[in-house]
C-alpha atoms as a PDB file:
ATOM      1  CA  UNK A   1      11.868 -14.915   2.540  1.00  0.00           C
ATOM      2  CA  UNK A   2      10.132 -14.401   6.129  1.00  0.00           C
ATOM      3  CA  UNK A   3       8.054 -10.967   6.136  1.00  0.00           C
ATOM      4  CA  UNK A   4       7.832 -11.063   2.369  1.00  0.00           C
ATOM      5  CA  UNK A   5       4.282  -9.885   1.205  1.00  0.00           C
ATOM      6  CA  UNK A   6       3.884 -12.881  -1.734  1.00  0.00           C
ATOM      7  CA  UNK A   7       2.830 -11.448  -5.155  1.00  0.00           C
ATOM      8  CA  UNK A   8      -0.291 -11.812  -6.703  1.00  0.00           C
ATOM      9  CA  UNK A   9      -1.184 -12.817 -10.238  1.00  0.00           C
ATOM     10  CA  UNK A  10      -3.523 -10.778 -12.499  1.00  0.00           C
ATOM     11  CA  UNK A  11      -6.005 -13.669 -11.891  1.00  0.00           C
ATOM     12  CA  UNK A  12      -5.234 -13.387  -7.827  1.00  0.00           C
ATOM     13  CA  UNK A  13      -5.623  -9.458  -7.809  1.00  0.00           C
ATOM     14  CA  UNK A  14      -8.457  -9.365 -10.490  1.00  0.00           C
ATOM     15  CA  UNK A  15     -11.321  -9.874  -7.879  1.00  0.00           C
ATOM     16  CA  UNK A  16     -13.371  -7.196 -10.673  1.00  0.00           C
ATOM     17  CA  UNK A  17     -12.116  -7.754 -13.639  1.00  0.00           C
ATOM     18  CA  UNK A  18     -12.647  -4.448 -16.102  1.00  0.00           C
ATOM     19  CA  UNK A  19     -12.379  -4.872 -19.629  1.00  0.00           C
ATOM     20  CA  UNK A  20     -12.044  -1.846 -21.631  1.00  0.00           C
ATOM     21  CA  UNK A  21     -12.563  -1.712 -25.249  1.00  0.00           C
ATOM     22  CA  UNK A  22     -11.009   1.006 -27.618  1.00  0.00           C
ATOM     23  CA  UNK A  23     -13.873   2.631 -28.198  1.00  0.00           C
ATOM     24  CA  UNK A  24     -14.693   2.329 -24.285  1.00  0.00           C
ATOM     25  CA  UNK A  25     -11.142   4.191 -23.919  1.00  0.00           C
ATOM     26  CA  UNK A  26     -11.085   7.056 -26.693  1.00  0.00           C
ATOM     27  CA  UNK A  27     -14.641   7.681 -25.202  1.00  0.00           C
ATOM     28  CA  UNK A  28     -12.612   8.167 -21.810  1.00  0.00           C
ATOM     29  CA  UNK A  29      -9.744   9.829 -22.377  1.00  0.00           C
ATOM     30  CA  UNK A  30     -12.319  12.456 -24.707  1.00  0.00           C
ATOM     31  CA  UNK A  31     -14.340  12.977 -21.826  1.00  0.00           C
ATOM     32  CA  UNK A  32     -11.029  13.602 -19.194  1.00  0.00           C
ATOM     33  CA  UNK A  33      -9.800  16.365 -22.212  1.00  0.00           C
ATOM     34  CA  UNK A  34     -13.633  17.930 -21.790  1.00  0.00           C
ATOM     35  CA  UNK A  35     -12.634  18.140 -18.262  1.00  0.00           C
ATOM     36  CA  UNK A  36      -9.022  19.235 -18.776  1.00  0.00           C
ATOM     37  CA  UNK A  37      -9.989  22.151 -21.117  1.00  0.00           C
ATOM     38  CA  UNK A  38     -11.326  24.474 -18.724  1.00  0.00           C
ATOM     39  CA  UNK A  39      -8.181  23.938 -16.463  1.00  0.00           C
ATOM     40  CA  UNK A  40      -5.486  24.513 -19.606  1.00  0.00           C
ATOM     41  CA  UNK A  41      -3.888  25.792 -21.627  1.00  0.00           C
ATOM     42  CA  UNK A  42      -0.741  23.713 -21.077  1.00  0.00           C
ATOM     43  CA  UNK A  43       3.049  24.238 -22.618  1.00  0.00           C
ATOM     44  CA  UNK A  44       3.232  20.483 -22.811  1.00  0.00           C
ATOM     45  CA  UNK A  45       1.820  16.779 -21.993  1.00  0.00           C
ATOM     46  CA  UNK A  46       3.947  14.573 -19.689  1.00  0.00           C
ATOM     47  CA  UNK A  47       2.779  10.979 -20.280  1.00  0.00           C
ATOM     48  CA  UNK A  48       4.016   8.265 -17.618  1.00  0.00           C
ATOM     49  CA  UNK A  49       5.133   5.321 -19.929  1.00  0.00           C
ATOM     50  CA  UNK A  50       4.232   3.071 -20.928  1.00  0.00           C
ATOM     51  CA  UNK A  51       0.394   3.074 -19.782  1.00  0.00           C
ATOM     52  CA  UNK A  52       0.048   6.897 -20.440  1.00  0.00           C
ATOM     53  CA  UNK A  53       1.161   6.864 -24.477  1.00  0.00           C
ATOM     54  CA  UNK A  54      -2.696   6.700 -25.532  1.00  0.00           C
ATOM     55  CA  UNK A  55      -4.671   8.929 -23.693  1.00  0.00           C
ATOM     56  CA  UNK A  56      -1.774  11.440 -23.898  1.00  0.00           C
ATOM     57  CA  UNK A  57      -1.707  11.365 -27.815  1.00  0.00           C
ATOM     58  CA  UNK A  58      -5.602  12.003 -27.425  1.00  0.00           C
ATOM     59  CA  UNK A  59      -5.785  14.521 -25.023  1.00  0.00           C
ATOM     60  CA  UNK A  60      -2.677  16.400 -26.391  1.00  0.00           C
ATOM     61  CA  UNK A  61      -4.823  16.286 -29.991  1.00  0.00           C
ATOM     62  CA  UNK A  62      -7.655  17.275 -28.358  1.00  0.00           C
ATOM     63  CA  UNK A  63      -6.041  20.109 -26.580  1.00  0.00           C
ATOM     64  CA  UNK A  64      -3.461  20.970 -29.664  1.00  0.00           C
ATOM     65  CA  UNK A  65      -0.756  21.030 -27.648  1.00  0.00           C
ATOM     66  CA  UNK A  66       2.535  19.767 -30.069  1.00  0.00           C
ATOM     67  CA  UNK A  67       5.126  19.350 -27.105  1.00  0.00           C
ATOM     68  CA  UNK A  68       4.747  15.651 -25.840  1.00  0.00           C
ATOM     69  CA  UNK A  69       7.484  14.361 -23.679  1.00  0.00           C
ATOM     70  CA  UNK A  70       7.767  11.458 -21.692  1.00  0.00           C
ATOM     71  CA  UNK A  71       8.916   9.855 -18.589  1.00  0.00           C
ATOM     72  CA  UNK A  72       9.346   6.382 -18.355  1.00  0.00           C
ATOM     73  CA  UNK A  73       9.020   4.041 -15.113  1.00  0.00           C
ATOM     74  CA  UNK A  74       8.609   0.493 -14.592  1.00  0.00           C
ATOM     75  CA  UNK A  75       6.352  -0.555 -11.924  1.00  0.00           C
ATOM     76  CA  UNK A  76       4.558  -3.910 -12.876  1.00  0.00           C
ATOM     77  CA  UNK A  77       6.237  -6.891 -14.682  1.00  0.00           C
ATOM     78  CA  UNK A  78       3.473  -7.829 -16.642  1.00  0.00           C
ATOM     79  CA  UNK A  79       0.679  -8.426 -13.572  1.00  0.00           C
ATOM     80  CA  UNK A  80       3.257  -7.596 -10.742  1.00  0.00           C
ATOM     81  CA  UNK A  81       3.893  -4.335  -9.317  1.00  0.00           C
ATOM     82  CA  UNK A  82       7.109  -4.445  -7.421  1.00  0.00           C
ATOM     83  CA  UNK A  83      10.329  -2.106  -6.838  1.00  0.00           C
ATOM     84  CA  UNK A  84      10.034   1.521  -9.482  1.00  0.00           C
ATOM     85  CA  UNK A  85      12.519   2.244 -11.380  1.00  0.00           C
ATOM     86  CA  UNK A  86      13.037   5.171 -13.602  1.00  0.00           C
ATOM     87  CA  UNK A  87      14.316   4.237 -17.074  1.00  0.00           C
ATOM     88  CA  UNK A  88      13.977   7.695 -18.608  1.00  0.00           C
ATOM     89  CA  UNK A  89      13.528  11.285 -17.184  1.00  0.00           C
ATOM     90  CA  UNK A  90      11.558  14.035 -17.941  1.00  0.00           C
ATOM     91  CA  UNK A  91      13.438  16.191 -20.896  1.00  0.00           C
ATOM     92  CA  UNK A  92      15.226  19.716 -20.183  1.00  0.00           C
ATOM     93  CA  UNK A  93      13.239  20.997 -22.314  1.00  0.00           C
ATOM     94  CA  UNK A  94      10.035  19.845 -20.880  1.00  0.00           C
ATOM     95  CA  UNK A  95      11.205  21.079 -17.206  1.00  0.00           C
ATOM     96  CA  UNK A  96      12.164  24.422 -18.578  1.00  0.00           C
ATOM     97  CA  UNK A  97       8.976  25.097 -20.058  1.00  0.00           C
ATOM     98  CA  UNK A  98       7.397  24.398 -16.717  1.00  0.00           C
ATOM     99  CA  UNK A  99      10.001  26.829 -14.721  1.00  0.00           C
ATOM    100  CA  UNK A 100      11.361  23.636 -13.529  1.00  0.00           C
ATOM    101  CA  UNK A 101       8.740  22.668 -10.960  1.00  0.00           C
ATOM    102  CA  UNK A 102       5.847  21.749 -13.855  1.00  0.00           C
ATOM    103  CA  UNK A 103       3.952  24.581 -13.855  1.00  0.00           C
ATOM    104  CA  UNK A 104       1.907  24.593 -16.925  1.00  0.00           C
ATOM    105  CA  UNK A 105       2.379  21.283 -18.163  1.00  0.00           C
ATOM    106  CA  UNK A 106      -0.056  18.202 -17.742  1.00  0.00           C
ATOM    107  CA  UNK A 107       1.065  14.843 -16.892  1.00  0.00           C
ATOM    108  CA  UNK A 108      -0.863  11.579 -18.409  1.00  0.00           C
ATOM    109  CA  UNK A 109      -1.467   8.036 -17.567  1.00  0.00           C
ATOM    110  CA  UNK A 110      -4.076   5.604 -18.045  1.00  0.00           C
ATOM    111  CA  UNK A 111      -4.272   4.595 -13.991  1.00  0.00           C
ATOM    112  CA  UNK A 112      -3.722   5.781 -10.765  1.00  0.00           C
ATOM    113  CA  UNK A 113      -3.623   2.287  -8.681  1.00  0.00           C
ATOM    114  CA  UNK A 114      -1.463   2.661  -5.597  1.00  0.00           C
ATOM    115  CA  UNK A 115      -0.121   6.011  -6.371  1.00  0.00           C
ATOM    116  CA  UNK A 116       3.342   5.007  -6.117  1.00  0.00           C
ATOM    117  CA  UNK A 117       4.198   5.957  -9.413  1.00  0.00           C
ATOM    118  CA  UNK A 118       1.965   8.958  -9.268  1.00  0.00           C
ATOM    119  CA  UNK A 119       3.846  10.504  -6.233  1.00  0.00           C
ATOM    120  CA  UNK A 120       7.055   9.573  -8.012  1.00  0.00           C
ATOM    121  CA  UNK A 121       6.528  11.727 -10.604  1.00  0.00           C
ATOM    122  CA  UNK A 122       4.631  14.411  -8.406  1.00  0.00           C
ATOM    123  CA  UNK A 123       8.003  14.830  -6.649  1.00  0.00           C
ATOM    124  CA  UNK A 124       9.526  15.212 -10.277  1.00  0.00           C
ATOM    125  CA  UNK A 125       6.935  18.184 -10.705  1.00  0.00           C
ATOM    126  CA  UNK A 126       4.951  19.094  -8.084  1.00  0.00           C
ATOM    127  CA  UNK A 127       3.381  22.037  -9.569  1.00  0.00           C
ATOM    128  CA  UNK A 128       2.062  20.093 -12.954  1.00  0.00           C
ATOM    129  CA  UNK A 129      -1.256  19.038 -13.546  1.00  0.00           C
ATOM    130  CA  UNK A 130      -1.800  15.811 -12.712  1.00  0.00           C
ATOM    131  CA  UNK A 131      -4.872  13.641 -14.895  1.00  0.00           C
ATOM    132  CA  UNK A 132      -5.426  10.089 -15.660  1.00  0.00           C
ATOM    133  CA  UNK A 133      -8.344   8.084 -17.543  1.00  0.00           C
ATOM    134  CA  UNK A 134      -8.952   5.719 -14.032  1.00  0.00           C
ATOM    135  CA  UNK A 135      -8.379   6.295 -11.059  1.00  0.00           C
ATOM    136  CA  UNK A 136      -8.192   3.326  -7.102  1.00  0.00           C
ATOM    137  CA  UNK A 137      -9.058   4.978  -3.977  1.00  0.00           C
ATOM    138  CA  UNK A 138      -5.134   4.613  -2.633  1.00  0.00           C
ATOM    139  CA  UNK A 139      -3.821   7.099  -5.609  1.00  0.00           C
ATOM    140  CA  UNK A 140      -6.865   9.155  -6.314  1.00  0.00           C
ATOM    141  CA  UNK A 141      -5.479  11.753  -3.517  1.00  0.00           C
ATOM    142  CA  UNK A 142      -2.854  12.377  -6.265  1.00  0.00           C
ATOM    143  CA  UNK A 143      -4.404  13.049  -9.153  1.00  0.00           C
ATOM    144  CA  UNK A 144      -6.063  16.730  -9.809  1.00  0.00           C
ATOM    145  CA  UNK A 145      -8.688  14.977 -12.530  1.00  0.00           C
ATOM    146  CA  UNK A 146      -9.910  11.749 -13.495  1.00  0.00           C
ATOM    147  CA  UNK A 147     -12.891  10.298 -15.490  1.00  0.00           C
ATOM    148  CA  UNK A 148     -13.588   7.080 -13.666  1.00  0.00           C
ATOM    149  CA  UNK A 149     -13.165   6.181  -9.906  1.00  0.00           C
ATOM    150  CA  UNK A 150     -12.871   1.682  -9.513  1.00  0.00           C
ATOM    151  CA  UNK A 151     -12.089  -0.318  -6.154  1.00  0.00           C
ATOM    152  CA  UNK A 152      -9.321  -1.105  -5.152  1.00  0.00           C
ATOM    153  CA  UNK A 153      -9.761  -4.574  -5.868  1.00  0.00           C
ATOM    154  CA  UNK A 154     -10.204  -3.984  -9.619  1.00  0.00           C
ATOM    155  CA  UNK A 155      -8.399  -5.289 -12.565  1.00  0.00           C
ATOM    156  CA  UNK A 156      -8.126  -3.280 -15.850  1.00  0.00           C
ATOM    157  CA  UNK A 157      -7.845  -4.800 -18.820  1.00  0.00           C
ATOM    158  CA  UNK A 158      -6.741  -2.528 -21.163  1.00  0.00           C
ATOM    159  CA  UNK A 159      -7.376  -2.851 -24.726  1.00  0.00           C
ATOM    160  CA  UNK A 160      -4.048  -2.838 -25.806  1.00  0.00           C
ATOM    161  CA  UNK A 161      -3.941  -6.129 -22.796  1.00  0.00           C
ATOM    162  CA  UNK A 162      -5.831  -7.621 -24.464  1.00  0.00           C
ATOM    163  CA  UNK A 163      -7.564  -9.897 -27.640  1.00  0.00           C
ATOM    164  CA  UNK A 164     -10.683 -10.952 -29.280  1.00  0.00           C
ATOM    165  CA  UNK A 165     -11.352 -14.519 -28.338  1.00  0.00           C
ATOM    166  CA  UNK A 166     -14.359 -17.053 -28.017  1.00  0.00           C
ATOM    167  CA  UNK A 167     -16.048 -17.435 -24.576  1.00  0.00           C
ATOM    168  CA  UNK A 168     -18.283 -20.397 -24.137  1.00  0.00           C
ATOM    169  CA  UNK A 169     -21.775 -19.842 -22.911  1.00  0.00           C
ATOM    170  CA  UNK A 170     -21.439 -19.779 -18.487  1.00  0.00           C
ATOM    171  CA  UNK A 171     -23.941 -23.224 -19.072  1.00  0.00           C
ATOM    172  CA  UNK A 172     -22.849 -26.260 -20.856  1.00  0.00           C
ATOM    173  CA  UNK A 173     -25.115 -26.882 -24.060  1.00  0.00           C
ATOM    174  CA  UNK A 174     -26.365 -23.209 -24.512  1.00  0.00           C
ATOM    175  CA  UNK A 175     -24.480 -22.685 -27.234  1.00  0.00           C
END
């Protein structure tokens, strides 16, 4: 359709491609609980499915905080982000233990990209904590803590994205 912006590909978009290993991650997400312990304690951990599962289950370990709830939005169809839509809520119970406005509790994801999902879920709880693992220049205004800032133009590849495989040496014959 006229006026359309077209869609681009994980290829298209990934101008810097990041891969992040496991290791690379728990690393991460340790160092953002380091951070996030001298702003707790917290009733609860909000992750932001499905991106936010992992570090949450780290940082709510790290933190010993039992209640984990979650609220679940899709934003990207595998590599494209289009139209969110939330597919699950955030729990009574979770809202009452932050007086309803989030007070107390910590929401979790792995990025902050645009920051349409992040203000999303800031309207949900505008009082909660808000951390994630990475963080693009467009969302960062959203999010009270982060571990590492990345351009805009940046691809993630997460390490649950992605699988060991053989790269040939970038000159023919060196291998």
């Amino acid at each position: 359709m006229a006026g359309e912006t077209p869609q681009l590909s994980a290829e298209e978009r990934a101008g810097r491609p990041f891969p992040v290993s496991w290791d690379q991650f728990h690393r991460d997400c340790r160092a953002l609980t380091w951070r996030l312990n001298e702003v707790g304690p917290f009733h609860a951990v909000i992750a932001i499915t499905r991106g936010g599962l992992v570090p949450a289950a780290i940082v709510a370990r790290e933190l010993g905080v039992r209640v984990i709830d979650t609220v679940c939005i899709a934003s990207y169809d595998h590599d494209k982000q289009g139209e969110l839509q939330v597919l699950k809520g955030i729990s009574d119970a979770a809202m009452k233990l932050g007086g309803g406005t989030g007070k107390g509790l910590l929401i979790v994801d792995d990025l902050v990209d645009t920051g349409k999902t992040g203000k999303l879920v800031r309207e949900m709880l505008p009082d909660a904590h808000f951390a994630t693992v990475y963080a693009k220049p467009k969302g960062r205004p959203l999010v009270d803590t982060f571990i590492t800032e990345v351009s805009q133009d940046t691809w993630i590849f997460f390490p649950w994205d992605t699988a060991l495989s053989y790269h040939p040496p970038l000159r023919d014959g060196a291998a």
